[in-house]
PDB file of N, CA and C in Angstrom:
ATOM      1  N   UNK A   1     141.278  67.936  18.673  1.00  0.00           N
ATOM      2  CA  UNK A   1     140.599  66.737  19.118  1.00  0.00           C
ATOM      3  C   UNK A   1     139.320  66.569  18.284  1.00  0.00           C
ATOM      4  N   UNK A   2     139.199  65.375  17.262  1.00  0.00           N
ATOM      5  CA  UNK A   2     138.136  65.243  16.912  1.00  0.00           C
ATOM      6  C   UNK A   2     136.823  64.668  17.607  1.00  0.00           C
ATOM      7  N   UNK A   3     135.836  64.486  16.993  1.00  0.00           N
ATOM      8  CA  UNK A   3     134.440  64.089  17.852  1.00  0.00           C
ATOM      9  C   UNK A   3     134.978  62.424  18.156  1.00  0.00           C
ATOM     10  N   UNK A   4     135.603  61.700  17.569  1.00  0.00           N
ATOM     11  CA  UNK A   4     135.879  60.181  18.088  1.00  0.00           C
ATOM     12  C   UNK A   4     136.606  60.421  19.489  1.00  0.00           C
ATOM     13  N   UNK A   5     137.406  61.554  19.327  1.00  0.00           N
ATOM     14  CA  UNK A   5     138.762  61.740  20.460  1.00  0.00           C
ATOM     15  C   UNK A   5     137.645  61.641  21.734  1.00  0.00           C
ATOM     16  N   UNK A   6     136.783  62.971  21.396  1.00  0.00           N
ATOM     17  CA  UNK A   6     136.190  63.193  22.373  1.00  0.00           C
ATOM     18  C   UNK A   6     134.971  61.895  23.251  1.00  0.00           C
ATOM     19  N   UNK A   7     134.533  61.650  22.448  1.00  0.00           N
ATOM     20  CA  UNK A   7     133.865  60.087  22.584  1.00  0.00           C
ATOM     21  C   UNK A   7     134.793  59.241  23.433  1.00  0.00           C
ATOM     22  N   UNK A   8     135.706  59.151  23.068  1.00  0.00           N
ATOM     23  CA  UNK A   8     136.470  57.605  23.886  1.00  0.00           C
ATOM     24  C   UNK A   8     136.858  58.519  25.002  1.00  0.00           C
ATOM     25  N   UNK A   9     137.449  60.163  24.908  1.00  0.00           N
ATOM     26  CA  UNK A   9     137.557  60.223  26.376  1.00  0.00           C
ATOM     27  C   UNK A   9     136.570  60.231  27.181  1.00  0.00           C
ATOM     28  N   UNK A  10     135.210  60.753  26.937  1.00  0.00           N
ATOM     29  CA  UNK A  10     133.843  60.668  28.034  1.00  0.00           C
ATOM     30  C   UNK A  10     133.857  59.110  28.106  1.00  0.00           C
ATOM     31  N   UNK A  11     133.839  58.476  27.035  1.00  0.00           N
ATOM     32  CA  UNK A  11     133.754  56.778  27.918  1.00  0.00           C
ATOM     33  C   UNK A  11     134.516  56.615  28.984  1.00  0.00           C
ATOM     34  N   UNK A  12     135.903  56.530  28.723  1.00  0.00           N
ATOM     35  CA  UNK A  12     136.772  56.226  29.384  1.00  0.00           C
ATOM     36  C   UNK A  12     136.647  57.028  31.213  1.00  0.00           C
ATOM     37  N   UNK A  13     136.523  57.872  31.137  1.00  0.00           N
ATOM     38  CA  UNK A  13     135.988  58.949  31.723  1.00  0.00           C
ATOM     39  C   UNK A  13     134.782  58.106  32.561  1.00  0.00           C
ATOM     40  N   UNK A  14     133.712  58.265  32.305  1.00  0.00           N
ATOM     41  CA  UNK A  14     132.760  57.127  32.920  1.00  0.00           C
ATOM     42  C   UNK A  14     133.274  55.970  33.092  1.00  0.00           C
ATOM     43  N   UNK A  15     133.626  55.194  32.765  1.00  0.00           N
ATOM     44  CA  UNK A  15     133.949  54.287  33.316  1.00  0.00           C
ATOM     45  C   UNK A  15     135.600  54.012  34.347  1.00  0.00           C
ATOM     46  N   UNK A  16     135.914  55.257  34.206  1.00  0.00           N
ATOM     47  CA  UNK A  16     137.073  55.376  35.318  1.00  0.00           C
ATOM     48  C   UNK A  16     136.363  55.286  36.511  1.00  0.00           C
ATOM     49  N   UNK A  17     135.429  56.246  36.452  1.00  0.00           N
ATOM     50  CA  UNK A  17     134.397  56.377  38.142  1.00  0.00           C
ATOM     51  C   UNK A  17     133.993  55.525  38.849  1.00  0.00           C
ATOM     52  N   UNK A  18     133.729  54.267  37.704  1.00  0.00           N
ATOM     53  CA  UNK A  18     133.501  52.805  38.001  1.00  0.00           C
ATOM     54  C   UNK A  18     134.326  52.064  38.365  1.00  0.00           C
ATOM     55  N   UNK A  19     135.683  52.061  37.690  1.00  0.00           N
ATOM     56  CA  UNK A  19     136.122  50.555  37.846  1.00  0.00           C
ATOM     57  C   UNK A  19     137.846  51.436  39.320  1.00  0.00           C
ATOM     58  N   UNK A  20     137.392  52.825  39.253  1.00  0.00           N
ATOM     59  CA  UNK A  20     138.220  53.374  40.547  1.00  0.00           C
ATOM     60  C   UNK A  20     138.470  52.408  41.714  1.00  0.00           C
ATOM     61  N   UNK A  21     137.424  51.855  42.381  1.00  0.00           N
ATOM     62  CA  UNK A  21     137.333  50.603  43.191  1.00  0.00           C
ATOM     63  C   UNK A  21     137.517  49.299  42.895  1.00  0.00           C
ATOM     64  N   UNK A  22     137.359  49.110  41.742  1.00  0.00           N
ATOM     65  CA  UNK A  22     137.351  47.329  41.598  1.00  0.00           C
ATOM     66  C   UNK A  22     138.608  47.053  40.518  1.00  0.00           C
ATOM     67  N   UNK A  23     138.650  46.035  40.247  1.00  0.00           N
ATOM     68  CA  UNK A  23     139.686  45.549  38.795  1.00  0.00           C
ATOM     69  C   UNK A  23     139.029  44.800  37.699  1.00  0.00           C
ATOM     70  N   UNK A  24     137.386  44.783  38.117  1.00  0.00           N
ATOM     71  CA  UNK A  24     136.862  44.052  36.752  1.00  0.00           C
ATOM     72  C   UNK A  24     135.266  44.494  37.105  1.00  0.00           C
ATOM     73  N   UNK A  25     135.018  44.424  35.515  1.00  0.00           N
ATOM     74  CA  UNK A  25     133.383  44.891  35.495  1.00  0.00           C
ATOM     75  C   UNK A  25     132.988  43.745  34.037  1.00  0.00           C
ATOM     76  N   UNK A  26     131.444  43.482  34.648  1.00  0.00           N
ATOM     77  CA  UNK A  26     130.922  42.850  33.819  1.00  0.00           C
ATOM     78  C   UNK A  26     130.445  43.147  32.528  1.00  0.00           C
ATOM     79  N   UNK A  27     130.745  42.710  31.852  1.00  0.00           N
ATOM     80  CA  UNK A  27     130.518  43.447  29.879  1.00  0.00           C
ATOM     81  C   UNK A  27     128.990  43.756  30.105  1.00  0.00           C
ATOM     82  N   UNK A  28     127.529  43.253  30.838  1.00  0.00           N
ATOM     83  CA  UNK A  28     126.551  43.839  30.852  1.00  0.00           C
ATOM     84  C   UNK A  28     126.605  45.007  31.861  1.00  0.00           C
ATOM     85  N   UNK A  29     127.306  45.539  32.661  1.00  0.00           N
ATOM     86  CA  UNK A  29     127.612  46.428  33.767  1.00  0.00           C
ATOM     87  C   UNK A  29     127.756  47.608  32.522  1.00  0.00           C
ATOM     88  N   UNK A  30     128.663  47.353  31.656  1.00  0.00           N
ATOM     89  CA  UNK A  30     129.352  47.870  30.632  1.00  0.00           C
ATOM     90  C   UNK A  30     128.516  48.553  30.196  1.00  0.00           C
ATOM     91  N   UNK A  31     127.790  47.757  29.210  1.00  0.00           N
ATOM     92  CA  UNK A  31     127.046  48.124  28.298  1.00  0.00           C
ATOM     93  C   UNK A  31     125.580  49.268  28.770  1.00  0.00           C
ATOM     94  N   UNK A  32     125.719  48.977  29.970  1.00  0.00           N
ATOM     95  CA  UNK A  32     124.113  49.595  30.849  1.00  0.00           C
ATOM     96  C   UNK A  32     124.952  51.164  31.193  1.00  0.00           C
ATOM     97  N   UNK A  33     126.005  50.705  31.635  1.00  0.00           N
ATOM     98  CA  UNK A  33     126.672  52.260  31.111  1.00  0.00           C
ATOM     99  C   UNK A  33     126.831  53.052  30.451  1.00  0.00           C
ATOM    100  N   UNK A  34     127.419  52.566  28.939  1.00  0.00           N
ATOM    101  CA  UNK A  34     127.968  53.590  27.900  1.00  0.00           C
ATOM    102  C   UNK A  34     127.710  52.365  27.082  1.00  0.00           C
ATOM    103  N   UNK A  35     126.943  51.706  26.908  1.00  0.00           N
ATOM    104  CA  UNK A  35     125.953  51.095  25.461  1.00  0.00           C
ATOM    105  C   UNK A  35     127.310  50.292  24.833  1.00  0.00           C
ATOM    106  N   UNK A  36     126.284  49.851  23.894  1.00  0.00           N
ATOM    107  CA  UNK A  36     127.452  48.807  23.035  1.00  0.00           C
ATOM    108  C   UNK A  36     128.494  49.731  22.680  1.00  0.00           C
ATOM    109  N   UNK A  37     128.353  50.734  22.163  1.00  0.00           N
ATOM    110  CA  UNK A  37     129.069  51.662  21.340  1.00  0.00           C
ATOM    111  C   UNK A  37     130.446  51.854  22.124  1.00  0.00           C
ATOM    112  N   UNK A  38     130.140  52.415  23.213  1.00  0.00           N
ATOM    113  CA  UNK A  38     130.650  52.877  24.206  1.00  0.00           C
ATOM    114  C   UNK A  38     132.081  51.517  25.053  1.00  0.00           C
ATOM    115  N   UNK A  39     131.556  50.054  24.980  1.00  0.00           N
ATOM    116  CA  UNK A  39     132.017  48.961  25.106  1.00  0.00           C
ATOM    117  C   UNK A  39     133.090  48.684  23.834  1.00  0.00           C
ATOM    118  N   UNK A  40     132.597  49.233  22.405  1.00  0.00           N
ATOM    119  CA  UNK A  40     133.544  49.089  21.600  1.00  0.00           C
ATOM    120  C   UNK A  40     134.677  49.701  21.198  1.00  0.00           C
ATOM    121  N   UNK A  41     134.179  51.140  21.425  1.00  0.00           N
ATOM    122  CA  UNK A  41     135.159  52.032  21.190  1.00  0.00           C
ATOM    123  C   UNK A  41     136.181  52.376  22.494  1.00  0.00           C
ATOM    124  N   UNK A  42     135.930  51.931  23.728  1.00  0.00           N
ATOM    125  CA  UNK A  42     136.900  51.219  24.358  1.00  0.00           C
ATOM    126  C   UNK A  42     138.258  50.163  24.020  1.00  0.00           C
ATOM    127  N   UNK A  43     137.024  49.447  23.528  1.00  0.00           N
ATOM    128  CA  UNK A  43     137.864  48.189  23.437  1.00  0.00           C
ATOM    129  C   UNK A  43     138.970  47.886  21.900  1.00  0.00           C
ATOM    130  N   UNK A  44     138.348  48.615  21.283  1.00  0.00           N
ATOM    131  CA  UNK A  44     139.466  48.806  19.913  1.00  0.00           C
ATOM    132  C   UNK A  44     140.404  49.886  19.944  1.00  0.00           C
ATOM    133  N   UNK A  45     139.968  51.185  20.763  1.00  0.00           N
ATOM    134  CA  UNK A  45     140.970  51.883  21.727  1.00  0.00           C
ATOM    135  C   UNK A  45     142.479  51.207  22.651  1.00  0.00           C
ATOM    136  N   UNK A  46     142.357  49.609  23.077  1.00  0.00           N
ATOM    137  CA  UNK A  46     143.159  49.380  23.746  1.00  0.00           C
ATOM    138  C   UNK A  46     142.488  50.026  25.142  1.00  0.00           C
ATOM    139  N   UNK A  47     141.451  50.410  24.856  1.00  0.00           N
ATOM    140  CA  UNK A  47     141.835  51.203  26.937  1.00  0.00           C
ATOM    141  C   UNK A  47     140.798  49.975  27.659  1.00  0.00           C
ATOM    142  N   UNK A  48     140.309  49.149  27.374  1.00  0.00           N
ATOM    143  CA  UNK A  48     139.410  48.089  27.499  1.00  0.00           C
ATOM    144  C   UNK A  48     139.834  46.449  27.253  1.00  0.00           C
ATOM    145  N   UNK A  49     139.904  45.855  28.441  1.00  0.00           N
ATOM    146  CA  UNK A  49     140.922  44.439  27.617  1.00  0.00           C
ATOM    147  C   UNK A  49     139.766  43.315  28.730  1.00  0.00           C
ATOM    148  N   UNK A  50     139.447  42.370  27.788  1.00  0.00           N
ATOM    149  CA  UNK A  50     138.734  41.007  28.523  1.00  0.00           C
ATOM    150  C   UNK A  50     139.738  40.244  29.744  1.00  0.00           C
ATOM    151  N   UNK A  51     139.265  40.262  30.884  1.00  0.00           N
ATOM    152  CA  UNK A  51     140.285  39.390  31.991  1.00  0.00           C
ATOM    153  C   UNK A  51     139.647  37.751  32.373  1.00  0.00           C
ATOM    154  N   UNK A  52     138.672  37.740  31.846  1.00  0.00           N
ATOM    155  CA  UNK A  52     138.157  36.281  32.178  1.00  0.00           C
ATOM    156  C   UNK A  52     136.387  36.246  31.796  1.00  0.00           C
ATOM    157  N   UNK A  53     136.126  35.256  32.602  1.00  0.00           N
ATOM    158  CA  UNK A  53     134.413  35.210  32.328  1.00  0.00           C
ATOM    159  C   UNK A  53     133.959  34.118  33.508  1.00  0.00           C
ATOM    160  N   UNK A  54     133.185  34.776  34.339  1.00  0.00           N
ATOM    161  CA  UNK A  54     132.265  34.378  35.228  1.00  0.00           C
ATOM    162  C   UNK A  54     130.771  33.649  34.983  1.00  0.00           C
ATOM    163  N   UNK A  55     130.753  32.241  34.976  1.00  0.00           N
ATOM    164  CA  UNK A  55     128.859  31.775  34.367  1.00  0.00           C
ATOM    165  C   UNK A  55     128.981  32.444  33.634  1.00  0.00           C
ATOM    166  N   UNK A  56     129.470  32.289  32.648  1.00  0.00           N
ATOM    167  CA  UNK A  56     129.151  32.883  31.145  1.00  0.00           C
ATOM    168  C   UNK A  56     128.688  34.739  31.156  1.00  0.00           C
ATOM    169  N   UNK A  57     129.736  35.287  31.754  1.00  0.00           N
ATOM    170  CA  UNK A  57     129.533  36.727  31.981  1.00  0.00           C
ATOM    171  C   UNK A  57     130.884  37.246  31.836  1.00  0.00           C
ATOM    172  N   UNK A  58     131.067  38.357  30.401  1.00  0.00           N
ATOM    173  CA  UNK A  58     132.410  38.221  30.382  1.00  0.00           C
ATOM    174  C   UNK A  58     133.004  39.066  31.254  1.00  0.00           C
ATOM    175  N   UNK A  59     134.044  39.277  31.966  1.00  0.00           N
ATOM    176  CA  UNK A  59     134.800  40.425  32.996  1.00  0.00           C
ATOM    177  C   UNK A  59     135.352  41.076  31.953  1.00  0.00           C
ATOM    178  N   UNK A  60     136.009  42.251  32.494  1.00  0.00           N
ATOM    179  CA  UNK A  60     136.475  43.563  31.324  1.00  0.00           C
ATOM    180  C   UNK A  60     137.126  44.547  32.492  1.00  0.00           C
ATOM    181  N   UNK A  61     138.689  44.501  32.324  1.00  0.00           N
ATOM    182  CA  UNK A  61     139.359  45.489  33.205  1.00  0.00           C
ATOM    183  C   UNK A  61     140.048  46.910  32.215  1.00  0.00           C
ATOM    184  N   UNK A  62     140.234  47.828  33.136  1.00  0.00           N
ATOM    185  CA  UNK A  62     140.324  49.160  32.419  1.00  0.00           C
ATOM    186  C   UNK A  62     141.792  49.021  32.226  1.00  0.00           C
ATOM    187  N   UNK A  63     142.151  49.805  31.366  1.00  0.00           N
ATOM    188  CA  UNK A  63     143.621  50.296  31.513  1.00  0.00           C
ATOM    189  C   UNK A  63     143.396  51.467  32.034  1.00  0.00           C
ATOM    190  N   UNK A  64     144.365  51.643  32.899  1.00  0.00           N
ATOM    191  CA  UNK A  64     144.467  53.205  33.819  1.00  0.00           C
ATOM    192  C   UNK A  64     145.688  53.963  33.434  1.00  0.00           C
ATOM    193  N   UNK A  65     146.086  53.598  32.370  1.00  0.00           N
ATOM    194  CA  UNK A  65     147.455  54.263  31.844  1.00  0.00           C
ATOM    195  C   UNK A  65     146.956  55.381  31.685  1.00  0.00           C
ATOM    196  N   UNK A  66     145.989  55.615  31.352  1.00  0.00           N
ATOM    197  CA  UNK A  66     145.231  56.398  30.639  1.00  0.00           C
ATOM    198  C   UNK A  66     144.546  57.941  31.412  1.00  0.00           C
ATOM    199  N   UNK A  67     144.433  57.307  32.779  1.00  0.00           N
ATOM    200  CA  UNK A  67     143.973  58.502  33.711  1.00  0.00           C
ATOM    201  C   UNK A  67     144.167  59.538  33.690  1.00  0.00           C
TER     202      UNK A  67
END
């Protein structure tokens, strides 16, 4: 497992704890979590996919394939 491996799993990882209860989190929820970085390497991972946008706030649901 390289240091990227390990990276996307602690994201993913944190943000499992989060989205355990809900089906969508706000991209600033996101980011106050695990930083931009953390929002991207999610999201080019596939484990991170946009579900809509609230007043101009984008939503962001997990994939849990992944658990």
């Amino acid at each position: 497992m390289n240091a990227n491996d390990i990276l996307l799993d602690r994201f993913y990882k944190i943000m499992w704890c989060e989205f355990s209860n809900t089906d969508a989190l706000y991209e600033d929820y996101i980011i106050h979590m695990i930083g931009t970085m953390g929002l991207n390497t999610l999201i080019s991972a596939g484990r991170l996919e946009s579900c809509g946008e609230i007043g101009g706030r984008k939503l962001y649901t997990l994939d849990k394939r992944y658990i």
